[in-house]
C-alpha atoms as a PDB file:
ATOM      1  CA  UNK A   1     -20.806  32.593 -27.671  1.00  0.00           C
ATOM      2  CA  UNK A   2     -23.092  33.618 -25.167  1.00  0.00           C
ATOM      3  CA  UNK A   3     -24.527  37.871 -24.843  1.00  0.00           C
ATOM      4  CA  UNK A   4     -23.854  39.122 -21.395  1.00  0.00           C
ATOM      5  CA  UNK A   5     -25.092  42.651 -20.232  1.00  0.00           C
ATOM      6  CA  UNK A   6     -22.021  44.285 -18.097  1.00  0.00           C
ATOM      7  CA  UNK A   7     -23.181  47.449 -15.869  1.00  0.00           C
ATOM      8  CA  UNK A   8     -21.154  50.078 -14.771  1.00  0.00           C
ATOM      9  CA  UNK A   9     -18.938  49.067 -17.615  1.00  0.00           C
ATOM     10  CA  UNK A  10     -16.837  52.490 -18.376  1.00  0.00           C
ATOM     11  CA  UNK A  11     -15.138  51.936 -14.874  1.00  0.00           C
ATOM     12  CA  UNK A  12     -11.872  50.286 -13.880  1.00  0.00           C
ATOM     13  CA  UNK A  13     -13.054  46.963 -12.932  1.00  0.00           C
ATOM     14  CA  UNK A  14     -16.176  47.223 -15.886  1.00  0.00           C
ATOM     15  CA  UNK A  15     -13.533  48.157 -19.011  1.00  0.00           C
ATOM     16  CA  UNK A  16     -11.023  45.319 -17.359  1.00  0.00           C
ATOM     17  CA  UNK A  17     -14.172  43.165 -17.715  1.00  0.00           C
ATOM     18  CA  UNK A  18     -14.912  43.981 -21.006  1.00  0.00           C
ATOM     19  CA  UNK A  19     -11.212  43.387 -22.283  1.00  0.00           C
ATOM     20  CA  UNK A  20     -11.049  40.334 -20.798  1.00  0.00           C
ATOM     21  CA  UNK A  21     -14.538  38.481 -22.315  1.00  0.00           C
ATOM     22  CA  UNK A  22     -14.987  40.717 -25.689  1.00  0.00           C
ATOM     23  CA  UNK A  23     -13.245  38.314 -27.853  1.00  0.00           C
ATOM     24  CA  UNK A  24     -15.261  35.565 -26.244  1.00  0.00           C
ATOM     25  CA  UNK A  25     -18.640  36.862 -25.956  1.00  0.00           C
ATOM     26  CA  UNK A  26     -21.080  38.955 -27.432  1.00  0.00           C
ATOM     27  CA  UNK A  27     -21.020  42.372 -25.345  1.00  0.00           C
ATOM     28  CA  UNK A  28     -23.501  44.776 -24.076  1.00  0.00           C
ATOM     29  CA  UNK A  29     -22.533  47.573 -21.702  1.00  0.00           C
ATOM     30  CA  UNK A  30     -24.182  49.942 -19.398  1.00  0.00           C
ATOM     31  CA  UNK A  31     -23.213  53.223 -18.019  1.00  0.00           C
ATOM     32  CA  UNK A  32     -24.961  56.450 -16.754  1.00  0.00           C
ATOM     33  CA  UNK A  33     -21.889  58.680 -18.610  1.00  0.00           C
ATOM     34  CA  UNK A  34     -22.952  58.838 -21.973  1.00  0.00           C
ATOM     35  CA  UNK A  35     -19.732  59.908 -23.176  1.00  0.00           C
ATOM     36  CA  UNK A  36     -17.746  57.248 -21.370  1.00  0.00           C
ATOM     37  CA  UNK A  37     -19.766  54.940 -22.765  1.00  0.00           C
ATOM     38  CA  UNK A  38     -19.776  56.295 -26.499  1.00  0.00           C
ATOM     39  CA  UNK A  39     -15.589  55.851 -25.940  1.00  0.00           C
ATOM     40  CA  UNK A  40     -15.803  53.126 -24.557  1.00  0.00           C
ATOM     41  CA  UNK A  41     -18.010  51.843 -27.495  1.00  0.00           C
ATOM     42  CA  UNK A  42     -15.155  53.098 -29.794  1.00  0.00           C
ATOM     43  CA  UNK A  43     -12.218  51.612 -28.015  1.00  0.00           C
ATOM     44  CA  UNK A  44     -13.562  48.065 -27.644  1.00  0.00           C
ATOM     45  CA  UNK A  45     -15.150  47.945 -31.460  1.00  0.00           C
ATOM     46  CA  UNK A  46     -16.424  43.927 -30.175  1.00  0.00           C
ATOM     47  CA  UNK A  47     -19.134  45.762 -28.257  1.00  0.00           C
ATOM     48  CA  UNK A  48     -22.247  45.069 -30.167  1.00  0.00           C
ATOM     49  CA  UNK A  49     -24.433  47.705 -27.690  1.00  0.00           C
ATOM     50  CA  UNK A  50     -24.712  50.224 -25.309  1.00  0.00           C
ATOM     51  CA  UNK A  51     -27.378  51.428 -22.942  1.00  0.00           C
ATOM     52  CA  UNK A  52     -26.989  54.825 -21.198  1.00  0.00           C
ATOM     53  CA  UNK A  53     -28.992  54.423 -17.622  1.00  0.00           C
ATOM     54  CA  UNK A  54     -28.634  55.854 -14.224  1.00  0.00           C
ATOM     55  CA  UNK A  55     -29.491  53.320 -11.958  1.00  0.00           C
ATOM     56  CA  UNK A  56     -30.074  55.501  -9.262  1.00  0.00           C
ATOM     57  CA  UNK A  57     -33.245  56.078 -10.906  1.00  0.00           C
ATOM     58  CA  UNK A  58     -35.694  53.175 -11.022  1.00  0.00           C
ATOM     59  CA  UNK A  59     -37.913  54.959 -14.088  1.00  0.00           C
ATOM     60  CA  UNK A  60     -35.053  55.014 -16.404  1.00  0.00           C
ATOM     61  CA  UNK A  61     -33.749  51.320 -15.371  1.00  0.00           C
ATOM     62  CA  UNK A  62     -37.827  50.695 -16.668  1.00  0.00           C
ATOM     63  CA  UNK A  63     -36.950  52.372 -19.621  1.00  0.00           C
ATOM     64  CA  UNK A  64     -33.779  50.498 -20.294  1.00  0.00           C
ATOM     65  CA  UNK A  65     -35.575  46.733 -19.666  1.00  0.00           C
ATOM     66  CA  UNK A  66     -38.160  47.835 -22.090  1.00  0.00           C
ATOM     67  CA  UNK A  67     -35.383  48.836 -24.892  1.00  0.00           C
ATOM     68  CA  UNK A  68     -33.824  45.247 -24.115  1.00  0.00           C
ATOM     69  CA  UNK A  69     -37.056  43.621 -24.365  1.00  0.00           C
ATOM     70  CA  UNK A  70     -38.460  45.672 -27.635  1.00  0.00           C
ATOM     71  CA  UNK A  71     -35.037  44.786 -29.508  1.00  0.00           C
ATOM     72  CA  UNK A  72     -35.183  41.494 -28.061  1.00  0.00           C
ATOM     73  CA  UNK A  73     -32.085  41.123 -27.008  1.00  0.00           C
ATOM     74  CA  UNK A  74     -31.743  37.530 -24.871  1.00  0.00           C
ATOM     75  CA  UNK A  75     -29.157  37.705 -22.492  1.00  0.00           C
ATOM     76  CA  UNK A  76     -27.414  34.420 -21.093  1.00  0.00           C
ATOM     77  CA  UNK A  77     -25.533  36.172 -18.736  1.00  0.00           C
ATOM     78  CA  UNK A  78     -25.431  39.283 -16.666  1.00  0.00           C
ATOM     79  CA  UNK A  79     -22.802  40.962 -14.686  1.00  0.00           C
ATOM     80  CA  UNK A  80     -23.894  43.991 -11.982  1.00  0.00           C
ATOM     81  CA  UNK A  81     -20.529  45.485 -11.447  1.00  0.00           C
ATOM     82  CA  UNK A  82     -21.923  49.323 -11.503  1.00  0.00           C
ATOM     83  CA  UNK A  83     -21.300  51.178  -7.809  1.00  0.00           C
ATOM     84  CA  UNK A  84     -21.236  54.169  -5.905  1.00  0.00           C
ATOM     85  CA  UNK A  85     -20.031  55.515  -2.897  1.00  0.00           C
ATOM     86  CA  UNK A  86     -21.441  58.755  -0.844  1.00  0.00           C
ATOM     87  CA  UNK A  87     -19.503  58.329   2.756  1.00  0.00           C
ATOM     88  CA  UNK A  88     -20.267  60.046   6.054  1.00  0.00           C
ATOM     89  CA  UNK A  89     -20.039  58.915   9.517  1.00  0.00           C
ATOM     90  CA  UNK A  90     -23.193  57.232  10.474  1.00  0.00           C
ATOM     91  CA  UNK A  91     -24.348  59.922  12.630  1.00  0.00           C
ATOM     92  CA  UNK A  92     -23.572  62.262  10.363  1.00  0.00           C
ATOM     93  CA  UNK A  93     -25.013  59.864   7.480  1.00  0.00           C
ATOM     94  CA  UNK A  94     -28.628  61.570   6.363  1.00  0.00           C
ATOM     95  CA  UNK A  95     -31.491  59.673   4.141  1.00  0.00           C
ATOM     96  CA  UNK A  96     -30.296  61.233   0.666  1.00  0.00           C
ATOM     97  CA  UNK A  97     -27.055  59.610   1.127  1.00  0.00           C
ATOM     98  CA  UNK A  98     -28.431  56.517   1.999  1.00  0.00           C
ATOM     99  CA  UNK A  99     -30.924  55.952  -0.839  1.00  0.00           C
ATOM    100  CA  UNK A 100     -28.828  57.313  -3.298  1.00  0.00           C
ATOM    101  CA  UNK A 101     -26.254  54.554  -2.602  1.00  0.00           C
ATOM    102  CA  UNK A 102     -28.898  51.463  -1.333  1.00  0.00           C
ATOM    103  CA  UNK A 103     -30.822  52.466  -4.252  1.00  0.00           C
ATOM    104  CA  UNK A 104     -27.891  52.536  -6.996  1.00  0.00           C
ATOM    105  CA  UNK A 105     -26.282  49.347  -5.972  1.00  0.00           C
ATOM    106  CA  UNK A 106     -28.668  47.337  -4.206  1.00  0.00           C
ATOM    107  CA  UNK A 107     -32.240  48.360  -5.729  1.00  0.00           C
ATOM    108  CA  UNK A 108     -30.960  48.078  -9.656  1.00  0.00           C
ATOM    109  CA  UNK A 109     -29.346  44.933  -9.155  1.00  0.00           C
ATOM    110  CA  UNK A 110     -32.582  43.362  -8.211  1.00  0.00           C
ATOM    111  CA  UNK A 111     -34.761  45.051 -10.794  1.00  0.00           C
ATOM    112  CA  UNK A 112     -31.823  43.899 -13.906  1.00  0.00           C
ATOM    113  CA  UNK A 113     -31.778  40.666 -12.507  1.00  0.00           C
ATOM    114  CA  UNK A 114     -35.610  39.710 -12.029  1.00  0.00           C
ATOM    115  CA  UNK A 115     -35.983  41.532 -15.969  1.00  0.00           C
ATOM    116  CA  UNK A 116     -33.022  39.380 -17.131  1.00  0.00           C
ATOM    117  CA  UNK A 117     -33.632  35.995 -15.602  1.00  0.00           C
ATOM    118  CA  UNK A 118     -37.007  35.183 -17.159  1.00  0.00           C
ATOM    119  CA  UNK A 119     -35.146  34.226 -20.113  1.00  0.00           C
ATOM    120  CA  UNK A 120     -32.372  32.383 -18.475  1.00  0.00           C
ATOM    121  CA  UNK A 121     -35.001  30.362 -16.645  1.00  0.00           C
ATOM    122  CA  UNK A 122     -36.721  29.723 -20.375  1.00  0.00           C
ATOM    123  CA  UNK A 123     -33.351  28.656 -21.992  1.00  0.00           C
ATOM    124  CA  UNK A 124     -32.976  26.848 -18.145  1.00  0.00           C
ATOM    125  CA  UNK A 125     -28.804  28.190 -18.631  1.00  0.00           C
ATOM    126  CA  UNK A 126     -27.800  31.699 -17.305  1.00  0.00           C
ATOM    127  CA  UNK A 127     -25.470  32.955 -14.709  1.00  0.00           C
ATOM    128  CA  UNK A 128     -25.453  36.206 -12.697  1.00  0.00           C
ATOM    129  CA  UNK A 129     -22.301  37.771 -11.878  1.00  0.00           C
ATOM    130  CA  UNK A 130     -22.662  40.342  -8.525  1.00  0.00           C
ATOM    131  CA  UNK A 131     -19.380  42.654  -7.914  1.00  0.00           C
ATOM    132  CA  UNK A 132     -19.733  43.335  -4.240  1.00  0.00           C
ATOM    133  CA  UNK A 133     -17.027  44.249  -1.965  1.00  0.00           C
ATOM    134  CA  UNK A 134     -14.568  43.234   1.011  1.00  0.00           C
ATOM    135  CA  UNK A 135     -16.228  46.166   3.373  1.00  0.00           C
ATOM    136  CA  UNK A 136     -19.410  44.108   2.664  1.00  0.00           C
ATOM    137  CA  UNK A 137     -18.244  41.496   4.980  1.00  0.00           C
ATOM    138  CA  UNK A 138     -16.223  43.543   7.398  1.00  0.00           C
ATOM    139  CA  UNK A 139     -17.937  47.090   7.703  1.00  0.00           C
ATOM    140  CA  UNK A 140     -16.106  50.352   6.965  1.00  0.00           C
ATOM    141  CA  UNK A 141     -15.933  53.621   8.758  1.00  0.00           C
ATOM    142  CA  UNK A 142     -17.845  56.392   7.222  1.00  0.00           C
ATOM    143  CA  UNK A 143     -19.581  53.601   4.519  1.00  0.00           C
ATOM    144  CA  UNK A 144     -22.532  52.603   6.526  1.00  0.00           C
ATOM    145  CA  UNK A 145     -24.671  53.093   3.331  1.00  0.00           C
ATOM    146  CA  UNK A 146     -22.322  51.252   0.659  1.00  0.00           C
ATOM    147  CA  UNK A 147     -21.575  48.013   3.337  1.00  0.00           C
ATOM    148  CA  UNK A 148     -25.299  48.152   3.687  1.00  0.00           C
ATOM    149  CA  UNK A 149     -26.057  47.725   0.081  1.00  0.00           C
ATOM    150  CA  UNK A 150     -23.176  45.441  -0.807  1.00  0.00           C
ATOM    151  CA  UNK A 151     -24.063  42.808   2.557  1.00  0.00           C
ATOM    152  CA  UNK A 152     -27.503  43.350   1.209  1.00  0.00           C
ATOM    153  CA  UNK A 153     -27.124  41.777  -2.507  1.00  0.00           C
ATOM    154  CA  UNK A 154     -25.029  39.108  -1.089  1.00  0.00           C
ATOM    155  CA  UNK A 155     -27.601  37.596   1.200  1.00  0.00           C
ATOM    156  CA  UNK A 156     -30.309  38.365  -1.822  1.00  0.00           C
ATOM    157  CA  UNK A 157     -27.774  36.269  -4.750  1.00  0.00           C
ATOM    158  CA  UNK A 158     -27.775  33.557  -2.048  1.00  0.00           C
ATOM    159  CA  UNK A 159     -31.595  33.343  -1.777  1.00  0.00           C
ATOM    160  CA  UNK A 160     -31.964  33.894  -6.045  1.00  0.00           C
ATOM    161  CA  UNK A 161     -29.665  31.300  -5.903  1.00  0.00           C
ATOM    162  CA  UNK A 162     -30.995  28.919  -4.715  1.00  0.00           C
ATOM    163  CA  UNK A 163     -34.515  29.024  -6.494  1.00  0.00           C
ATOM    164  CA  UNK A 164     -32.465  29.236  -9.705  1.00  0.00           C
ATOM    165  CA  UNK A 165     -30.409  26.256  -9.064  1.00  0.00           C
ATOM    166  CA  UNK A 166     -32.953  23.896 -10.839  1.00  0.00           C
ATOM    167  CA  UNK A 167     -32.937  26.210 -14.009  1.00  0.00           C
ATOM    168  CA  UNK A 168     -28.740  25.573 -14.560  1.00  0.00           C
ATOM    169  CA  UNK A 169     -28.963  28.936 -13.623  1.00  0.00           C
ATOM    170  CA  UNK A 170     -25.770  29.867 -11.420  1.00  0.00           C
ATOM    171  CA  UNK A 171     -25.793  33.131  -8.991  1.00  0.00           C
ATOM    172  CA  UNK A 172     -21.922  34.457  -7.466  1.00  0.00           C
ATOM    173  CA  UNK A 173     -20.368  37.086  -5.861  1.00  0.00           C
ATOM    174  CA  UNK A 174     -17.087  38.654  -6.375  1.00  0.00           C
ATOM    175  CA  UNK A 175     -15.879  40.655  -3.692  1.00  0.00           C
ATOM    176  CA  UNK A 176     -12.808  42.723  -4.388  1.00  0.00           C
ATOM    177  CA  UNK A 177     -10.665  43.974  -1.561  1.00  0.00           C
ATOM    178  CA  UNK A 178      -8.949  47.457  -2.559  1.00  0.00           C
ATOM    179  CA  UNK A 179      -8.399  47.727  -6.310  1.00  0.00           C
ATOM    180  CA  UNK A 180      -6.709  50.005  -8.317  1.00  0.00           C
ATOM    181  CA  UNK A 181      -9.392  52.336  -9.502  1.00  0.00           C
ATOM    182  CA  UNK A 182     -10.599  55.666  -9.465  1.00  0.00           C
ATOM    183  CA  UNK A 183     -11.625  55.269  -5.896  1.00  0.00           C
ATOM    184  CA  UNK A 184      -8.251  53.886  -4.680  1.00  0.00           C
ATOM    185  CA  UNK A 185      -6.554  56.957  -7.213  1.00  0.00           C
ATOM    186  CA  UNK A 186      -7.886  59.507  -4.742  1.00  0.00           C
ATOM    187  CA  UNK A 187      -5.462  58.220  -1.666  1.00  0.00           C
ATOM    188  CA  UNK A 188      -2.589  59.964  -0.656  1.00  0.00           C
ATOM    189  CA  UNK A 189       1.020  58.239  -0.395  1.00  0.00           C
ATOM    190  CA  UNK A 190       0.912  57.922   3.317  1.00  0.00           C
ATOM    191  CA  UNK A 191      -3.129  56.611   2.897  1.00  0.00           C
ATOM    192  CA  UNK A 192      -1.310  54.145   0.146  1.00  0.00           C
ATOM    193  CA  UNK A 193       1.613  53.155   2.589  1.00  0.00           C
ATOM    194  CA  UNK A 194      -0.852  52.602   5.432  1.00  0.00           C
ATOM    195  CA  UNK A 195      -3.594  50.528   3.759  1.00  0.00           C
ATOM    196  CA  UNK A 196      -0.483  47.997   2.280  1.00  0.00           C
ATOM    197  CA  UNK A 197       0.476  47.390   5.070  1.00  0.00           C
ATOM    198  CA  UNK A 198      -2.583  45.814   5.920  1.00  0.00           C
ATOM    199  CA  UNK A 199      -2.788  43.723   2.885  1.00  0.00           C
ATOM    200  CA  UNK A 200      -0.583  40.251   3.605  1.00  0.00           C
ATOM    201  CA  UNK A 201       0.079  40.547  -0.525  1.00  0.00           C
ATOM    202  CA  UNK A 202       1.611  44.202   0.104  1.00  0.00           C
ATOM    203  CA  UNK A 203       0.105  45.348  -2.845  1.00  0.00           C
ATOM    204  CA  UNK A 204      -3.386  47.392  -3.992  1.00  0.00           C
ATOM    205  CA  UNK A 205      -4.964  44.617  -6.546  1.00  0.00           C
ATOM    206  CA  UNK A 206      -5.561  45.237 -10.376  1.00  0.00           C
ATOM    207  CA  UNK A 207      -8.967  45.003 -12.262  1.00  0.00           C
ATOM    208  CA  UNK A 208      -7.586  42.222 -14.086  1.00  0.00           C
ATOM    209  CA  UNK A 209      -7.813  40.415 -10.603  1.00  0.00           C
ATOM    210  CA  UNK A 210     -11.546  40.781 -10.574  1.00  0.00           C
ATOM    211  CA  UNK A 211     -11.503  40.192 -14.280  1.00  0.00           C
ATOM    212  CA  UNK A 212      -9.828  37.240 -14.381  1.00  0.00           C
ATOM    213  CA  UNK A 213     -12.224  35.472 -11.241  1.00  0.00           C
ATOM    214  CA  UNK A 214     -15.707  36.817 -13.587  1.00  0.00           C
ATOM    215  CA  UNK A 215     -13.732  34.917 -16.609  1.00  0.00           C
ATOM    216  CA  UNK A 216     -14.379  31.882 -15.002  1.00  0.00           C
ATOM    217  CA  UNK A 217     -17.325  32.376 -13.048  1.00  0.00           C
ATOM    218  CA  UNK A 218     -18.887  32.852 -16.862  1.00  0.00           C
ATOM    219  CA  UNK A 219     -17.089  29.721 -18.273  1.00  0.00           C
ATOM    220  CA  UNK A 220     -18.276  26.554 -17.828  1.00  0.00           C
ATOM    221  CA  UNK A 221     -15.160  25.543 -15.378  1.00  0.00           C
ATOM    222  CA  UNK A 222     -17.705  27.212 -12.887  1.00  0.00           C
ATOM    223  CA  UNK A 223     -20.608  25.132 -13.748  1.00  0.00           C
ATOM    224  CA  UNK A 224     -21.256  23.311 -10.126  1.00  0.00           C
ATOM    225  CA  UNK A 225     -20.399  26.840  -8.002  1.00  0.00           C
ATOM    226  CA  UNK A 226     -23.725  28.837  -7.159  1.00  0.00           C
ATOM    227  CA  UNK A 227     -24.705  31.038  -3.989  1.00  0.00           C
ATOM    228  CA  UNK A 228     -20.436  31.562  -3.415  1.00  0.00           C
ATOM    229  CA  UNK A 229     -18.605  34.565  -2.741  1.00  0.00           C
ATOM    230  CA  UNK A 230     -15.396  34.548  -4.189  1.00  0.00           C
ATOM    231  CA  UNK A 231     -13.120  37.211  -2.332  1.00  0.00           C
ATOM    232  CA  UNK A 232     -10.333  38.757  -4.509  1.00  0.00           C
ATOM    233  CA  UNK A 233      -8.162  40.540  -1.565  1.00  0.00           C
ATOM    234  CA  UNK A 234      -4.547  39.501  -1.539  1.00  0.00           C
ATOM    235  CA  UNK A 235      -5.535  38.131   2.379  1.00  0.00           C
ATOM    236  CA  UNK A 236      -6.761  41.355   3.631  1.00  0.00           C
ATOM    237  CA  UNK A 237      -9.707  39.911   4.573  1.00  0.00           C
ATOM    238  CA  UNK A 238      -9.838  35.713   4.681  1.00  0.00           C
ATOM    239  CA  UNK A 239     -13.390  34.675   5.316  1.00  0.00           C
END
């Protein structure tokens, strides 16, 4: 049973996560919505901790590696699934935008992962689990910011990658085409209509989907597979 720490946890994809590795694993999720988090806590009772961090905010991702290091809590695995979106055309795009989403998804995944893999790299066994995206690869109007920081962690997993490899420590990337989540709930019927068509699947993917590709990125099945991107898309995009 290994202790994984899952980020952005309260969200579709995070709770599908959860529900999927709880029985399995020893839990730890993070969330910047305490409340979410507290339910979350209370609907998955296998959860053995919580951390309540915006990790917008480098100070209180600090704050957050110091709680994990002061309780000693040794993580084998760790999963940066937390992300957030702020769109505007690119010449309409202004510097707030832009850090607030580079510095969310991009910034905190380095920071967790640097904290988190000096113990992998002592136990020489770990694996880091990034949830990027399909628009990461392929560019997206009005998301110059959030293809930015998703292209950005998977050319920085590739390079952690491969000075891990010698510590059995394995570094992925999961990139989910259009899921059903509170991003994809905001589309209307004719946005819905037009985007299946572009899917060769005809159909919006579930979090299970992602959930069932981290499932084995986290078993041992997965043991030989490091610096990979593993796109979860139904063939919208096949790179």
């Amino acid at each position: 049973m290994r202790k994984i720490l899952i980020t952005g946890a309260s969200g579709g994809i995070g709770e599908a996560i959860c529900d999927s590795l709880g029985l399995k694993h020893e839990l730890f999720v993070l969330g910047r919505n305490k409340s979410k988090i507290k339910n979350l806590c209370q609907k998955y009772k296998f959860i053995k901790g919580s951390f309540v961090c915006d990790l917008s905010d480098e100070n209180q991702i600090y704050k957050t590696i110091n709680e994990i290091n002061k309780n000693s809590i040794d993580f084998d695995i760790l999963i940066n699934n937390a992300g957030v979106t702020d769109d505007a055309l690119f010449l309409r795009m202004d510097l707030e935008k832009w850090k607030h989403v580079v510095d969310t998804n991009s910034k905190s995944n380095f920071l967790l992962s640097s904290a988190l893999s000096k113990n992998m790299i002592k136990k020489k066994w770990g694996r880091i689990i990034n949830i990027t995206s399909v628009v990461g690869h392929t560019g997206n109007y009005g998301q110059s910011n959030y293809c930015a920081s998703k292209a950005g962690i998977l050319g920085m997993s590739k390079s952690i990658a491969l000075e891990l490899a010698k510590r059995n420590i394995t570094v992925n990337c999961i990139a989910p085409g259009f899921i059903e989540t509170s991003m994809t709930a905001v589309l209307s019927e004719s946005q819905r209509e037009s985007l299946i068509d572009k899917i060769p699947m005809g159909k919006i993917g579930s979090p299970v989907d992602v959930a069932n590709c981290v499932e084995f990125l986290v078993s041992d099945k997965s043991e030989y597979i490091t610096g990979q991107t593993i796109h979860v898309n139904g063939g919208l995009a096949m790179l």
